[in-house]
PDB file of N, CA and C in Angstrom:
ATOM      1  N   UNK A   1      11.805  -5.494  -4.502  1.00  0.00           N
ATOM      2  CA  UNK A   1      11.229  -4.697  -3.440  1.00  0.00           C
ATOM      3  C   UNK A   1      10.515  -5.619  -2.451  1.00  0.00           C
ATOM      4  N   UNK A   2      10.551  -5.206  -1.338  1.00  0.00           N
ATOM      5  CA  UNK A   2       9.931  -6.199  -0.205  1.00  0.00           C
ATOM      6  C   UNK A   2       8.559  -5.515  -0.091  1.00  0.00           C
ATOM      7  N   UNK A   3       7.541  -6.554   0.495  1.00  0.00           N
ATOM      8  CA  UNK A   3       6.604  -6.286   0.766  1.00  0.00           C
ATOM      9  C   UNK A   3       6.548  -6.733   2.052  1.00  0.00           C
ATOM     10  N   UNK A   4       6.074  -5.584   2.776  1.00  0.00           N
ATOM     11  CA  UNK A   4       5.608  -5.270   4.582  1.00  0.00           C
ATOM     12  C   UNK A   4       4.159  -5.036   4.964  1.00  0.00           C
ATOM     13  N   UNK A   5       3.881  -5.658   5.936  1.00  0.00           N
ATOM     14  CA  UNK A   5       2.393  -5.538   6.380  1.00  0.00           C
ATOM     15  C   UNK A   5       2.100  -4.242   7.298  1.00  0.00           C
ATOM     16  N   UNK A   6       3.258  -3.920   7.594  1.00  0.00           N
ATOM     17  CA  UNK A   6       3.329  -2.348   8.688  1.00  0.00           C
ATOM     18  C   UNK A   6       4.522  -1.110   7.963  1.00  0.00           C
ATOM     19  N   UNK A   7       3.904  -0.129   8.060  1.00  0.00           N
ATOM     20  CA  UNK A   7       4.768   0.746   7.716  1.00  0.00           C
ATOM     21  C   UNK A   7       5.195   1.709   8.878  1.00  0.00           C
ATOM     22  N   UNK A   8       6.637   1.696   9.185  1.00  0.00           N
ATOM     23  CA  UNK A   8       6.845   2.426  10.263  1.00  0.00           C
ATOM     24  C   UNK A   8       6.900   3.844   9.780  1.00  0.00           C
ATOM     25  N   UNK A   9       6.908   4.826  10.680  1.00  0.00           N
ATOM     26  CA  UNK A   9       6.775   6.209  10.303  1.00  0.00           C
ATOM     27  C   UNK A   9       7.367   7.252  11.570  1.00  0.00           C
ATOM     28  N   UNK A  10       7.902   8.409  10.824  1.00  0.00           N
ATOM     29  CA  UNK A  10       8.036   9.517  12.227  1.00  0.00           C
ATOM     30  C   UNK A  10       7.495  10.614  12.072  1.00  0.00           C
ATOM     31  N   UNK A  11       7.271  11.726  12.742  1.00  0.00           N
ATOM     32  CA  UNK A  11       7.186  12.814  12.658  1.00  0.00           C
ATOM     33  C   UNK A  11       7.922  13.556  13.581  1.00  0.00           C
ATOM     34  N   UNK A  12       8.838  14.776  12.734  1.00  0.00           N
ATOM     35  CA  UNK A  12       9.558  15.439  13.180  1.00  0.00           C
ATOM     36  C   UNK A  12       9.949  17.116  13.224  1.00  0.00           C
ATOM     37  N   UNK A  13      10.501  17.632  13.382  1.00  0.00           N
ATOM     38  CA  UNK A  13      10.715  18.824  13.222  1.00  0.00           C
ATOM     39  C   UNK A  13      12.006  19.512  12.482  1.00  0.00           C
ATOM     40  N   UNK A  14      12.340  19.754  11.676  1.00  0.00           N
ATOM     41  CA  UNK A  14      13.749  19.597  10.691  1.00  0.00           C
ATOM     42  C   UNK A  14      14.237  20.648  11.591  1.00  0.00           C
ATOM     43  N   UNK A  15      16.116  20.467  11.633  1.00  0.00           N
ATOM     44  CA  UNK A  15      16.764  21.371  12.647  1.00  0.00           C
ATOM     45  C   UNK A  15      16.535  22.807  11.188  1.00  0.00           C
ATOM     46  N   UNK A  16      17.394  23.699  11.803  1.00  0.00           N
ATOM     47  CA  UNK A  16      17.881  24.788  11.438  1.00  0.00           C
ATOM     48  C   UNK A  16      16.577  26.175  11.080  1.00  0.00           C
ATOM     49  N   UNK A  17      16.628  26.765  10.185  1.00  0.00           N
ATOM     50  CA  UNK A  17      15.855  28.387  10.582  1.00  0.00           C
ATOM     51  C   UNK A  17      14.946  28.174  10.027  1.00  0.00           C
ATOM     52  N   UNK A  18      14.042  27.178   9.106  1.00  0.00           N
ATOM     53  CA  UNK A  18      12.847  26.696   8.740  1.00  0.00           C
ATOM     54  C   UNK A  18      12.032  26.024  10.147  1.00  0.00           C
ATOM     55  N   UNK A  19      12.556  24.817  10.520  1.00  0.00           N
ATOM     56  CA  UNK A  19      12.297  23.961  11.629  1.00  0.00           C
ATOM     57  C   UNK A  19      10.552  23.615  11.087  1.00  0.00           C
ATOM     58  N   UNK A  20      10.358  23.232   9.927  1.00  0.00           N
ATOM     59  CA  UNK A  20       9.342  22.362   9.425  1.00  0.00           C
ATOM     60  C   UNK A  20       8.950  21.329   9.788  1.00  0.00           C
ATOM     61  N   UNK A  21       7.765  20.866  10.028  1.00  0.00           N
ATOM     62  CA  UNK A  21       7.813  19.268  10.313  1.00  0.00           C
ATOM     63  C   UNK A  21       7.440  18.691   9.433  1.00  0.00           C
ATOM     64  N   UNK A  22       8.105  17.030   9.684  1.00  0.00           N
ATOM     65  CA  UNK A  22       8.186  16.399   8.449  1.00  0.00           C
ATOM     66  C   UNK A  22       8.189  15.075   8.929  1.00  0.00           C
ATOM     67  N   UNK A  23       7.550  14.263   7.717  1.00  0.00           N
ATOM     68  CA  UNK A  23       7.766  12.710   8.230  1.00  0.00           C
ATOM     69  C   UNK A  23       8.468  12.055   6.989  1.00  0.00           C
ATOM     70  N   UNK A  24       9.025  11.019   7.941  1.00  0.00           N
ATOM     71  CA  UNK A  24       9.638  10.139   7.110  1.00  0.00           C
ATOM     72  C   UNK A  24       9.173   8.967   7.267  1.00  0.00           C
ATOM     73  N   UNK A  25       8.702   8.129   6.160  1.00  0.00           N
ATOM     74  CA  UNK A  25       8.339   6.427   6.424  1.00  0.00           C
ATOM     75  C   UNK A  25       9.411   5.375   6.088  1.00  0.00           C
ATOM     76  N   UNK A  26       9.945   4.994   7.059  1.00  0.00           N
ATOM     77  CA  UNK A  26      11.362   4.432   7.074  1.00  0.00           C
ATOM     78  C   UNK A  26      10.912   3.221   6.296  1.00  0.00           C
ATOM     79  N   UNK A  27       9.705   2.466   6.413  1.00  0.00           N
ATOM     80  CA  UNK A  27       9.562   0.670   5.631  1.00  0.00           C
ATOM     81  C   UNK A  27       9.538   1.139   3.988  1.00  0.00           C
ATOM     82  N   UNK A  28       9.409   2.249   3.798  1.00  0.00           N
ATOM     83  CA  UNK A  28       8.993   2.540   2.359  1.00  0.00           C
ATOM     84  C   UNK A  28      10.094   3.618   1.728  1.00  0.00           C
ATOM     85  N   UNK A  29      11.282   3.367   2.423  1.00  0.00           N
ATOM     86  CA  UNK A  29      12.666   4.190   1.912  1.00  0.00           C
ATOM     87  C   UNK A  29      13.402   3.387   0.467  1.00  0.00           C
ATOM     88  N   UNK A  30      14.166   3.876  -0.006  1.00  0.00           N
ATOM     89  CA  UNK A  30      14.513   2.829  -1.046  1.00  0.00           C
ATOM     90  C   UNK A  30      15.987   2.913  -0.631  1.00  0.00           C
ATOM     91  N   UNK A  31      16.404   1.763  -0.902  1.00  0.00           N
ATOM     92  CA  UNK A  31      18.538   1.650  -0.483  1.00  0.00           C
ATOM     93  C   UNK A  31      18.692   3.394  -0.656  1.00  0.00           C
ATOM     94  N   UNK A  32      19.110   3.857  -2.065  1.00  0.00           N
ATOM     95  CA  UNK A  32      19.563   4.876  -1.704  1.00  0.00           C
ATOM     96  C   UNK A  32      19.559   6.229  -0.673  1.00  0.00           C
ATOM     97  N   UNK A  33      18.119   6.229  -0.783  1.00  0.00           N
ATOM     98  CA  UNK A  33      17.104   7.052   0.455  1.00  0.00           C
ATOM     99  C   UNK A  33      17.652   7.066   1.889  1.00  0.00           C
ATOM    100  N   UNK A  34      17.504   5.769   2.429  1.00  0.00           N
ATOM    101  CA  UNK A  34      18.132   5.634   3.344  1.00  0.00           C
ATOM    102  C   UNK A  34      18.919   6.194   4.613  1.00  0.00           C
ATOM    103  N   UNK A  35      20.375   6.188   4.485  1.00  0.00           N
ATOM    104  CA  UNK A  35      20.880   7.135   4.965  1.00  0.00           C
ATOM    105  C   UNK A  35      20.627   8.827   5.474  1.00  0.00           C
ATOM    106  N   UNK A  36      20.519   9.330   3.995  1.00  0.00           N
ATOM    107  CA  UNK A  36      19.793  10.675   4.219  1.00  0.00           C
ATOM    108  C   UNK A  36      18.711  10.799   5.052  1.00  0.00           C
ATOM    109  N   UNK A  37      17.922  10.052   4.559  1.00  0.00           N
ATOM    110  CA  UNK A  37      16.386  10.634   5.327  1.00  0.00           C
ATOM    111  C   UNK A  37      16.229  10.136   6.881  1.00  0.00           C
ATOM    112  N   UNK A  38      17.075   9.170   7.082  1.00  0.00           N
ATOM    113  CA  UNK A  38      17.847   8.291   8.291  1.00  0.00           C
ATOM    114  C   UNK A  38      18.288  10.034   9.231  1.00  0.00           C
ATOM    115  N   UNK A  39      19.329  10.414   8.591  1.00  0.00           N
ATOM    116  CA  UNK A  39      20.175  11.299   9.456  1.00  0.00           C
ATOM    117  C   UNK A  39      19.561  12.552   9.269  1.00  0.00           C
ATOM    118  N   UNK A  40      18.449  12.948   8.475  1.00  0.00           N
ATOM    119  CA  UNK A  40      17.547  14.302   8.392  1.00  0.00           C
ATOM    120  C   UNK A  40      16.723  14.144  10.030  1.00  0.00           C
ATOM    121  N   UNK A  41      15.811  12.939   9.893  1.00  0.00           N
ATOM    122  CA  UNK A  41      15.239  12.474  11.284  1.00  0.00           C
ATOM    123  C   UNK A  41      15.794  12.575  12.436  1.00  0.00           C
ATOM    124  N   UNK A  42      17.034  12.161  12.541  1.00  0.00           N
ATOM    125  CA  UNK A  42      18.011  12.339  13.592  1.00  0.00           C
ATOM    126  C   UNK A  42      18.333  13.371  14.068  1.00  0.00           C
ATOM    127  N   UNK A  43      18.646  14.205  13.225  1.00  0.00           N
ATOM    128  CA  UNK A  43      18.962  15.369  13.525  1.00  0.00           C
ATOM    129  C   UNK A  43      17.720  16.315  13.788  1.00  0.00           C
ATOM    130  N   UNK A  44      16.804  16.224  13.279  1.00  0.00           N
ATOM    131  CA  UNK A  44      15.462  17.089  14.017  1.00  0.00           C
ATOM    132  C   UNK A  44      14.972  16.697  15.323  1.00  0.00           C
ATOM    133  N   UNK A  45      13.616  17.391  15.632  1.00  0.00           N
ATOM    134  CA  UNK A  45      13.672  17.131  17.303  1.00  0.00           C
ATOM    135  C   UNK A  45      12.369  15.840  16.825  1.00  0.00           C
ATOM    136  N   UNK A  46      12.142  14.928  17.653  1.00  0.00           N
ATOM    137  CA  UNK A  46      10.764  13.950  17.428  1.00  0.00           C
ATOM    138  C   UNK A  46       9.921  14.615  17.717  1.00  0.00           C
ATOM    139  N   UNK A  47       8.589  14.389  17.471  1.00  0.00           N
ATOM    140  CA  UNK A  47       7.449  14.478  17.729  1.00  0.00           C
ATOM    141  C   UNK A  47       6.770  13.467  17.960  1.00  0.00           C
ATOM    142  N   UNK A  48       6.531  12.496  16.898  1.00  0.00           N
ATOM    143  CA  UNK A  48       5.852  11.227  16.686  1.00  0.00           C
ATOM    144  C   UNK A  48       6.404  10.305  16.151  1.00  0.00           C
ATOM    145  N   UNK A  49       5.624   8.991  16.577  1.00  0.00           N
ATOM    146  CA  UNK A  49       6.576   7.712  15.529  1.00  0.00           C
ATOM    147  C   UNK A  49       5.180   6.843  15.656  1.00  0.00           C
ATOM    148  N   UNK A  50       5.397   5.552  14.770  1.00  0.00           N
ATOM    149  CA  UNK A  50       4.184   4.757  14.651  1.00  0.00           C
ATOM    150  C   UNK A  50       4.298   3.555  13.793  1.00  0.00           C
ATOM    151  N   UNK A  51       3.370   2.688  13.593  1.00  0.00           N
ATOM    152  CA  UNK A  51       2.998   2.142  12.429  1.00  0.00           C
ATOM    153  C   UNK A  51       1.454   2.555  11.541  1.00  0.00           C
ATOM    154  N   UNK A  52       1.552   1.765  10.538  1.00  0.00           N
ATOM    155  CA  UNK A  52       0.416   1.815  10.341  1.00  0.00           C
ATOM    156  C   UNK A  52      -0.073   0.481   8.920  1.00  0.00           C
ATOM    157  N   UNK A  53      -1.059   0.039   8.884  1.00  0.00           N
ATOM    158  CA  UNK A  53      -1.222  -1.352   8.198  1.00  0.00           C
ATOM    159  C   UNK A  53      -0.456  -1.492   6.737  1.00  0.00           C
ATOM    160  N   UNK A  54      -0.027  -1.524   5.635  1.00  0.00           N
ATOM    161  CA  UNK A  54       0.319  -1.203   4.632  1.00  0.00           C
ATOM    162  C   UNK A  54      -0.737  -1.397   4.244  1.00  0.00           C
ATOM    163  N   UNK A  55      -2.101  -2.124   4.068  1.00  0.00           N
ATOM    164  CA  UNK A  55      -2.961  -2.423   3.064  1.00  0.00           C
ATOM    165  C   UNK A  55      -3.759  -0.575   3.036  1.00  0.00           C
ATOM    166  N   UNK A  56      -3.612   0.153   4.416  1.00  0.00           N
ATOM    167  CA  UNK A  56      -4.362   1.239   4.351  1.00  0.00           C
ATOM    168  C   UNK A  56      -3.502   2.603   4.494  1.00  0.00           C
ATOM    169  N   UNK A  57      -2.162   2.202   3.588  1.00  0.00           N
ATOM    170  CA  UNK A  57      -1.402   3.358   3.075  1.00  0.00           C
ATOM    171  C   UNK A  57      -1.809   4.629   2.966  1.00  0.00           C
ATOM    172  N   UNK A  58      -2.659   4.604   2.012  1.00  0.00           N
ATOM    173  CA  UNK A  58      -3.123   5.866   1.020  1.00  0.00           C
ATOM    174  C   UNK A  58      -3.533   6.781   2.205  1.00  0.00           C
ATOM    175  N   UNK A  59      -4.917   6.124   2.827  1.00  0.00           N
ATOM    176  CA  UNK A  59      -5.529   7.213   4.266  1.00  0.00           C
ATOM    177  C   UNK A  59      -4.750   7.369   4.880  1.00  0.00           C
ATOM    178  N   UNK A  60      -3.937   6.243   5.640  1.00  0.00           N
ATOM    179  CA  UNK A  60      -3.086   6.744   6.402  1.00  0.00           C
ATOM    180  C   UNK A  60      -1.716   8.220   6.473  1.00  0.00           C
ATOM    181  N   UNK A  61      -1.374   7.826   5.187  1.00  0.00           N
ATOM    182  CA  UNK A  61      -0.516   8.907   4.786  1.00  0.00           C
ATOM    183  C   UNK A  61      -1.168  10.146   4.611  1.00  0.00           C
ATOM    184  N   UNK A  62      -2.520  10.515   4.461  1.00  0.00           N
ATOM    185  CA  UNK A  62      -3.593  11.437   4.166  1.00  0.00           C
ATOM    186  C   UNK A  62      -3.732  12.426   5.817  1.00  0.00           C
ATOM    187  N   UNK A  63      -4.018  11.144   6.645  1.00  0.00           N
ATOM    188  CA  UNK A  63      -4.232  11.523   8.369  1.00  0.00           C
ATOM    189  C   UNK A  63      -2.437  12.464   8.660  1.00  0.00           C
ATOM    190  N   UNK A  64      -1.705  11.254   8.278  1.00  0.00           N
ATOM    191  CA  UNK A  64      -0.310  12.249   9.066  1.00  0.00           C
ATOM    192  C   UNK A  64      -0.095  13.245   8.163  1.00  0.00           C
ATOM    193  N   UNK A  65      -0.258  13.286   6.617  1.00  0.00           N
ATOM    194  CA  UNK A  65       0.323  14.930   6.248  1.00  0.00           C
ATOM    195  C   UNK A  65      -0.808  15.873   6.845  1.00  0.00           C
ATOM    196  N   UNK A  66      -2.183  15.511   7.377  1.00  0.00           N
ATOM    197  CA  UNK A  66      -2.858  16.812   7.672  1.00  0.00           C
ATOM    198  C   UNK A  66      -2.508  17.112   9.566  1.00  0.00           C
ATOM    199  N   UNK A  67      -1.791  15.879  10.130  1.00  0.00           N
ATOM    200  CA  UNK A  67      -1.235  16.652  11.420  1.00  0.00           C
ATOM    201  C   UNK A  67       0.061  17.162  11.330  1.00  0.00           C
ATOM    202  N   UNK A  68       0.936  17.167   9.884  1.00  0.00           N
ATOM    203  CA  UNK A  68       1.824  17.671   9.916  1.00  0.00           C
ATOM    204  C   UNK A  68       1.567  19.178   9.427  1.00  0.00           C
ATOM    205  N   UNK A  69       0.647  18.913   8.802  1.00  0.00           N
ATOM    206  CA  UNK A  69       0.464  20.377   7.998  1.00  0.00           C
ATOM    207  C   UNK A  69      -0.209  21.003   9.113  1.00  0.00           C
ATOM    208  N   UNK A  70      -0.992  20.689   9.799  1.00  0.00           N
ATOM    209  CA  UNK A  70      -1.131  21.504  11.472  1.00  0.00           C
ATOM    210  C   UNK A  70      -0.430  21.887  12.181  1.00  0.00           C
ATOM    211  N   UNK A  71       0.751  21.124  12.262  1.00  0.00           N
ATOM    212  CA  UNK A  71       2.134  21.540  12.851  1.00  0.00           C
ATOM    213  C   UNK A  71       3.070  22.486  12.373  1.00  0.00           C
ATOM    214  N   UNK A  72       2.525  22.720  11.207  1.00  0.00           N
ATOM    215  CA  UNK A  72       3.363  23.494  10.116  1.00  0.00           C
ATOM    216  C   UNK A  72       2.353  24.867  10.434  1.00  0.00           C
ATOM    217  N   UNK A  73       1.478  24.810  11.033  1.00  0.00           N
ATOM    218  CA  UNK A  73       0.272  26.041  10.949  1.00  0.00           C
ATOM    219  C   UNK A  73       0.628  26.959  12.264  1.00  0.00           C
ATOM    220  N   UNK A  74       1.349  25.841  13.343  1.00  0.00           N
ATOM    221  CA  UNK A  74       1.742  26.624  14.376  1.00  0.00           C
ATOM    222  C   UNK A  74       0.917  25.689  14.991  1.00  0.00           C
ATOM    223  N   UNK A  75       0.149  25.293  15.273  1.00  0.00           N
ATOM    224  CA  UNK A  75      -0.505  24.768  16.050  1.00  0.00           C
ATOM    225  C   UNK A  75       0.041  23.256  17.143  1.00  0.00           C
ATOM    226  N   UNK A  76      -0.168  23.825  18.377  1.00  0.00           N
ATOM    227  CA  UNK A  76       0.998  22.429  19.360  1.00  0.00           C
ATOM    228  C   UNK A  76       0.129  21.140  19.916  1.00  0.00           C
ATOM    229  N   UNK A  77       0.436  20.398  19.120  1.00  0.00           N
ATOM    230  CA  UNK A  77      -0.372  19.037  19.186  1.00  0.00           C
ATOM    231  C   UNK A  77       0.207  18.304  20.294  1.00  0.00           C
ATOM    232  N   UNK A  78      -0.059  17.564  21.467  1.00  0.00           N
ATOM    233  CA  UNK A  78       0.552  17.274  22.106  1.00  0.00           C
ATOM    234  C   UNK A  78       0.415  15.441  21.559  1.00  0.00           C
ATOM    235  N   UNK A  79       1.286  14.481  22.599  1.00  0.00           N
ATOM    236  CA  UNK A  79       1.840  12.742  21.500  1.00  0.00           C
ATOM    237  C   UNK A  79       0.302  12.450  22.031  1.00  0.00           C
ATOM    238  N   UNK A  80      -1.042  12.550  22.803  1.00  0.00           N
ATOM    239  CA  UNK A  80      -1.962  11.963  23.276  1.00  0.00           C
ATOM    240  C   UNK A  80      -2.958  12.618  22.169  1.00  0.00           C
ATOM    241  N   UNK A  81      -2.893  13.856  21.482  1.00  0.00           N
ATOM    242  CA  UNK A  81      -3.809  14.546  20.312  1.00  0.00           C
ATOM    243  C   UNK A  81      -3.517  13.709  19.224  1.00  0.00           C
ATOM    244  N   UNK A  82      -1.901  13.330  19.216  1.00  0.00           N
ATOM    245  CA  UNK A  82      -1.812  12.858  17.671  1.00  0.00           C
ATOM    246  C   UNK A  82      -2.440  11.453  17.691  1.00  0.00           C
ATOM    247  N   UNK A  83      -2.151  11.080  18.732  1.00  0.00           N
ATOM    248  CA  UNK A  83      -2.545   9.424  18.991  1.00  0.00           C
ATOM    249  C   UNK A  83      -4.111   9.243  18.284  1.00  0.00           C
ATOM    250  N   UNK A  84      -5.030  10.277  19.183  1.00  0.00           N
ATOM    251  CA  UNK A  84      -6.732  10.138  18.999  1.00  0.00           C
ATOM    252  C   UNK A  84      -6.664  10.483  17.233  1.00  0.00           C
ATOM    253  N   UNK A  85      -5.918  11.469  16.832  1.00  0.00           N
ATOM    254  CA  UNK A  85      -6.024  11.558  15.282  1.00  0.00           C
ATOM    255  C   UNK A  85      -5.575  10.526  14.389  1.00  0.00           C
ATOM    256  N   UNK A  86      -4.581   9.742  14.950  1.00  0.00           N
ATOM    257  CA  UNK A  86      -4.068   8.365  13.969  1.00  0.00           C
ATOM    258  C   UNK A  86      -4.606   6.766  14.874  1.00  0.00           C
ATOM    259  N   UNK A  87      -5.086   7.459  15.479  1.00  0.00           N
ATOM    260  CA  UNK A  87      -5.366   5.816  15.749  1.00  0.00           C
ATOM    261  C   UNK A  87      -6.372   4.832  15.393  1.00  0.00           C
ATOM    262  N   UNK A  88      -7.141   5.807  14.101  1.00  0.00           N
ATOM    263  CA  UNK A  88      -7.938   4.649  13.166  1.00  0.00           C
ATOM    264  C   UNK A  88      -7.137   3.596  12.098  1.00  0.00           C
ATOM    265  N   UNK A  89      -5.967   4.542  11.898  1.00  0.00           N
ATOM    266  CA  UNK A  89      -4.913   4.063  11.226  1.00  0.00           C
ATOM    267  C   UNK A  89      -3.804   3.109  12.097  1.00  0.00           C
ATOM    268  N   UNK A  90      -3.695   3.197  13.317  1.00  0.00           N
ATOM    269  CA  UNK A  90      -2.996   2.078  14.041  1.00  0.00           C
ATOM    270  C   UNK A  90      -3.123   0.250  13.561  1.00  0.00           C
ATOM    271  N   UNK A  91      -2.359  -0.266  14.138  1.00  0.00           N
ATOM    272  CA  UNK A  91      -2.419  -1.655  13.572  1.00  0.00           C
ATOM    273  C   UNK A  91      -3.231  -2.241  14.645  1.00  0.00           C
ATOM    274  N   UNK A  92      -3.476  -3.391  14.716  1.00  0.00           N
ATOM    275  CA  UNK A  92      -3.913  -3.942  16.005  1.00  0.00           C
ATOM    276  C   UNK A  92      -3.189  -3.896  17.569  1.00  0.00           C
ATOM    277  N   UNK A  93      -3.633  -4.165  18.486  1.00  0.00           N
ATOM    278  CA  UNK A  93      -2.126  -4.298  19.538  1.00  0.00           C
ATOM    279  C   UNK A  93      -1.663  -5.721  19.544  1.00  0.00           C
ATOM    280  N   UNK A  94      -2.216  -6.607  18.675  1.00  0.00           N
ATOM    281  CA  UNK A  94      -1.386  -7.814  18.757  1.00  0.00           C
ATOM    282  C   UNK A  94      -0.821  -7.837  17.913  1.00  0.00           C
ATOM    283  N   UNK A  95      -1.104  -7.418  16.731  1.00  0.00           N
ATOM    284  CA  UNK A  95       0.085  -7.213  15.051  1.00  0.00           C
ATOM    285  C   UNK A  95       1.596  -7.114  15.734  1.00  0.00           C
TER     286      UNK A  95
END
């Protein structure tokens, strides 16, 4: 397994009569994973994308399931709301 200092990430909206949002963290997919969760993303509409440090995983992943689960509440976050909510979790701008 590789070890990464950034974990990339999306947030999305799954197509069809659910239309859930959902993220996927592409640095932390495993070979098989891959593909699928590759072409689930694709096929939903974006919302968000990002990094975030690997050493501060745990919170980080904590911050995006509670703006996903907001998104899931109905509630319309616009990319400048999500930003102020994850951007304790951002990397540096020189990383």
């Amino acid at each position: 397994m590789t070890v990464y200092d950034r974990v990339m990430y999306e947030i999305y909206r799954e197509e069809g009569y659910g239309q859930k949002a959902r993220v996927v963290y592409y640095t932390l997919l495993e070979e098989h994973q891959r593909d699928i969760e590759i072409t689930r993303a694709m096929a939903g509409d974006h919302i968000y994308d990002g990094f975030f440090p690997a050493h501060r995983q745990a919170e980080a992943q904590q911050a995006i399931d509670a703006v996903v689960a907001r998104l899931d509440a109905g509630e319309s976050l616009t990319e400048p709301q999500i930003d102020e909510l994850l951007s304790p979790y951002a990397p540096p701008s020189d990383a």
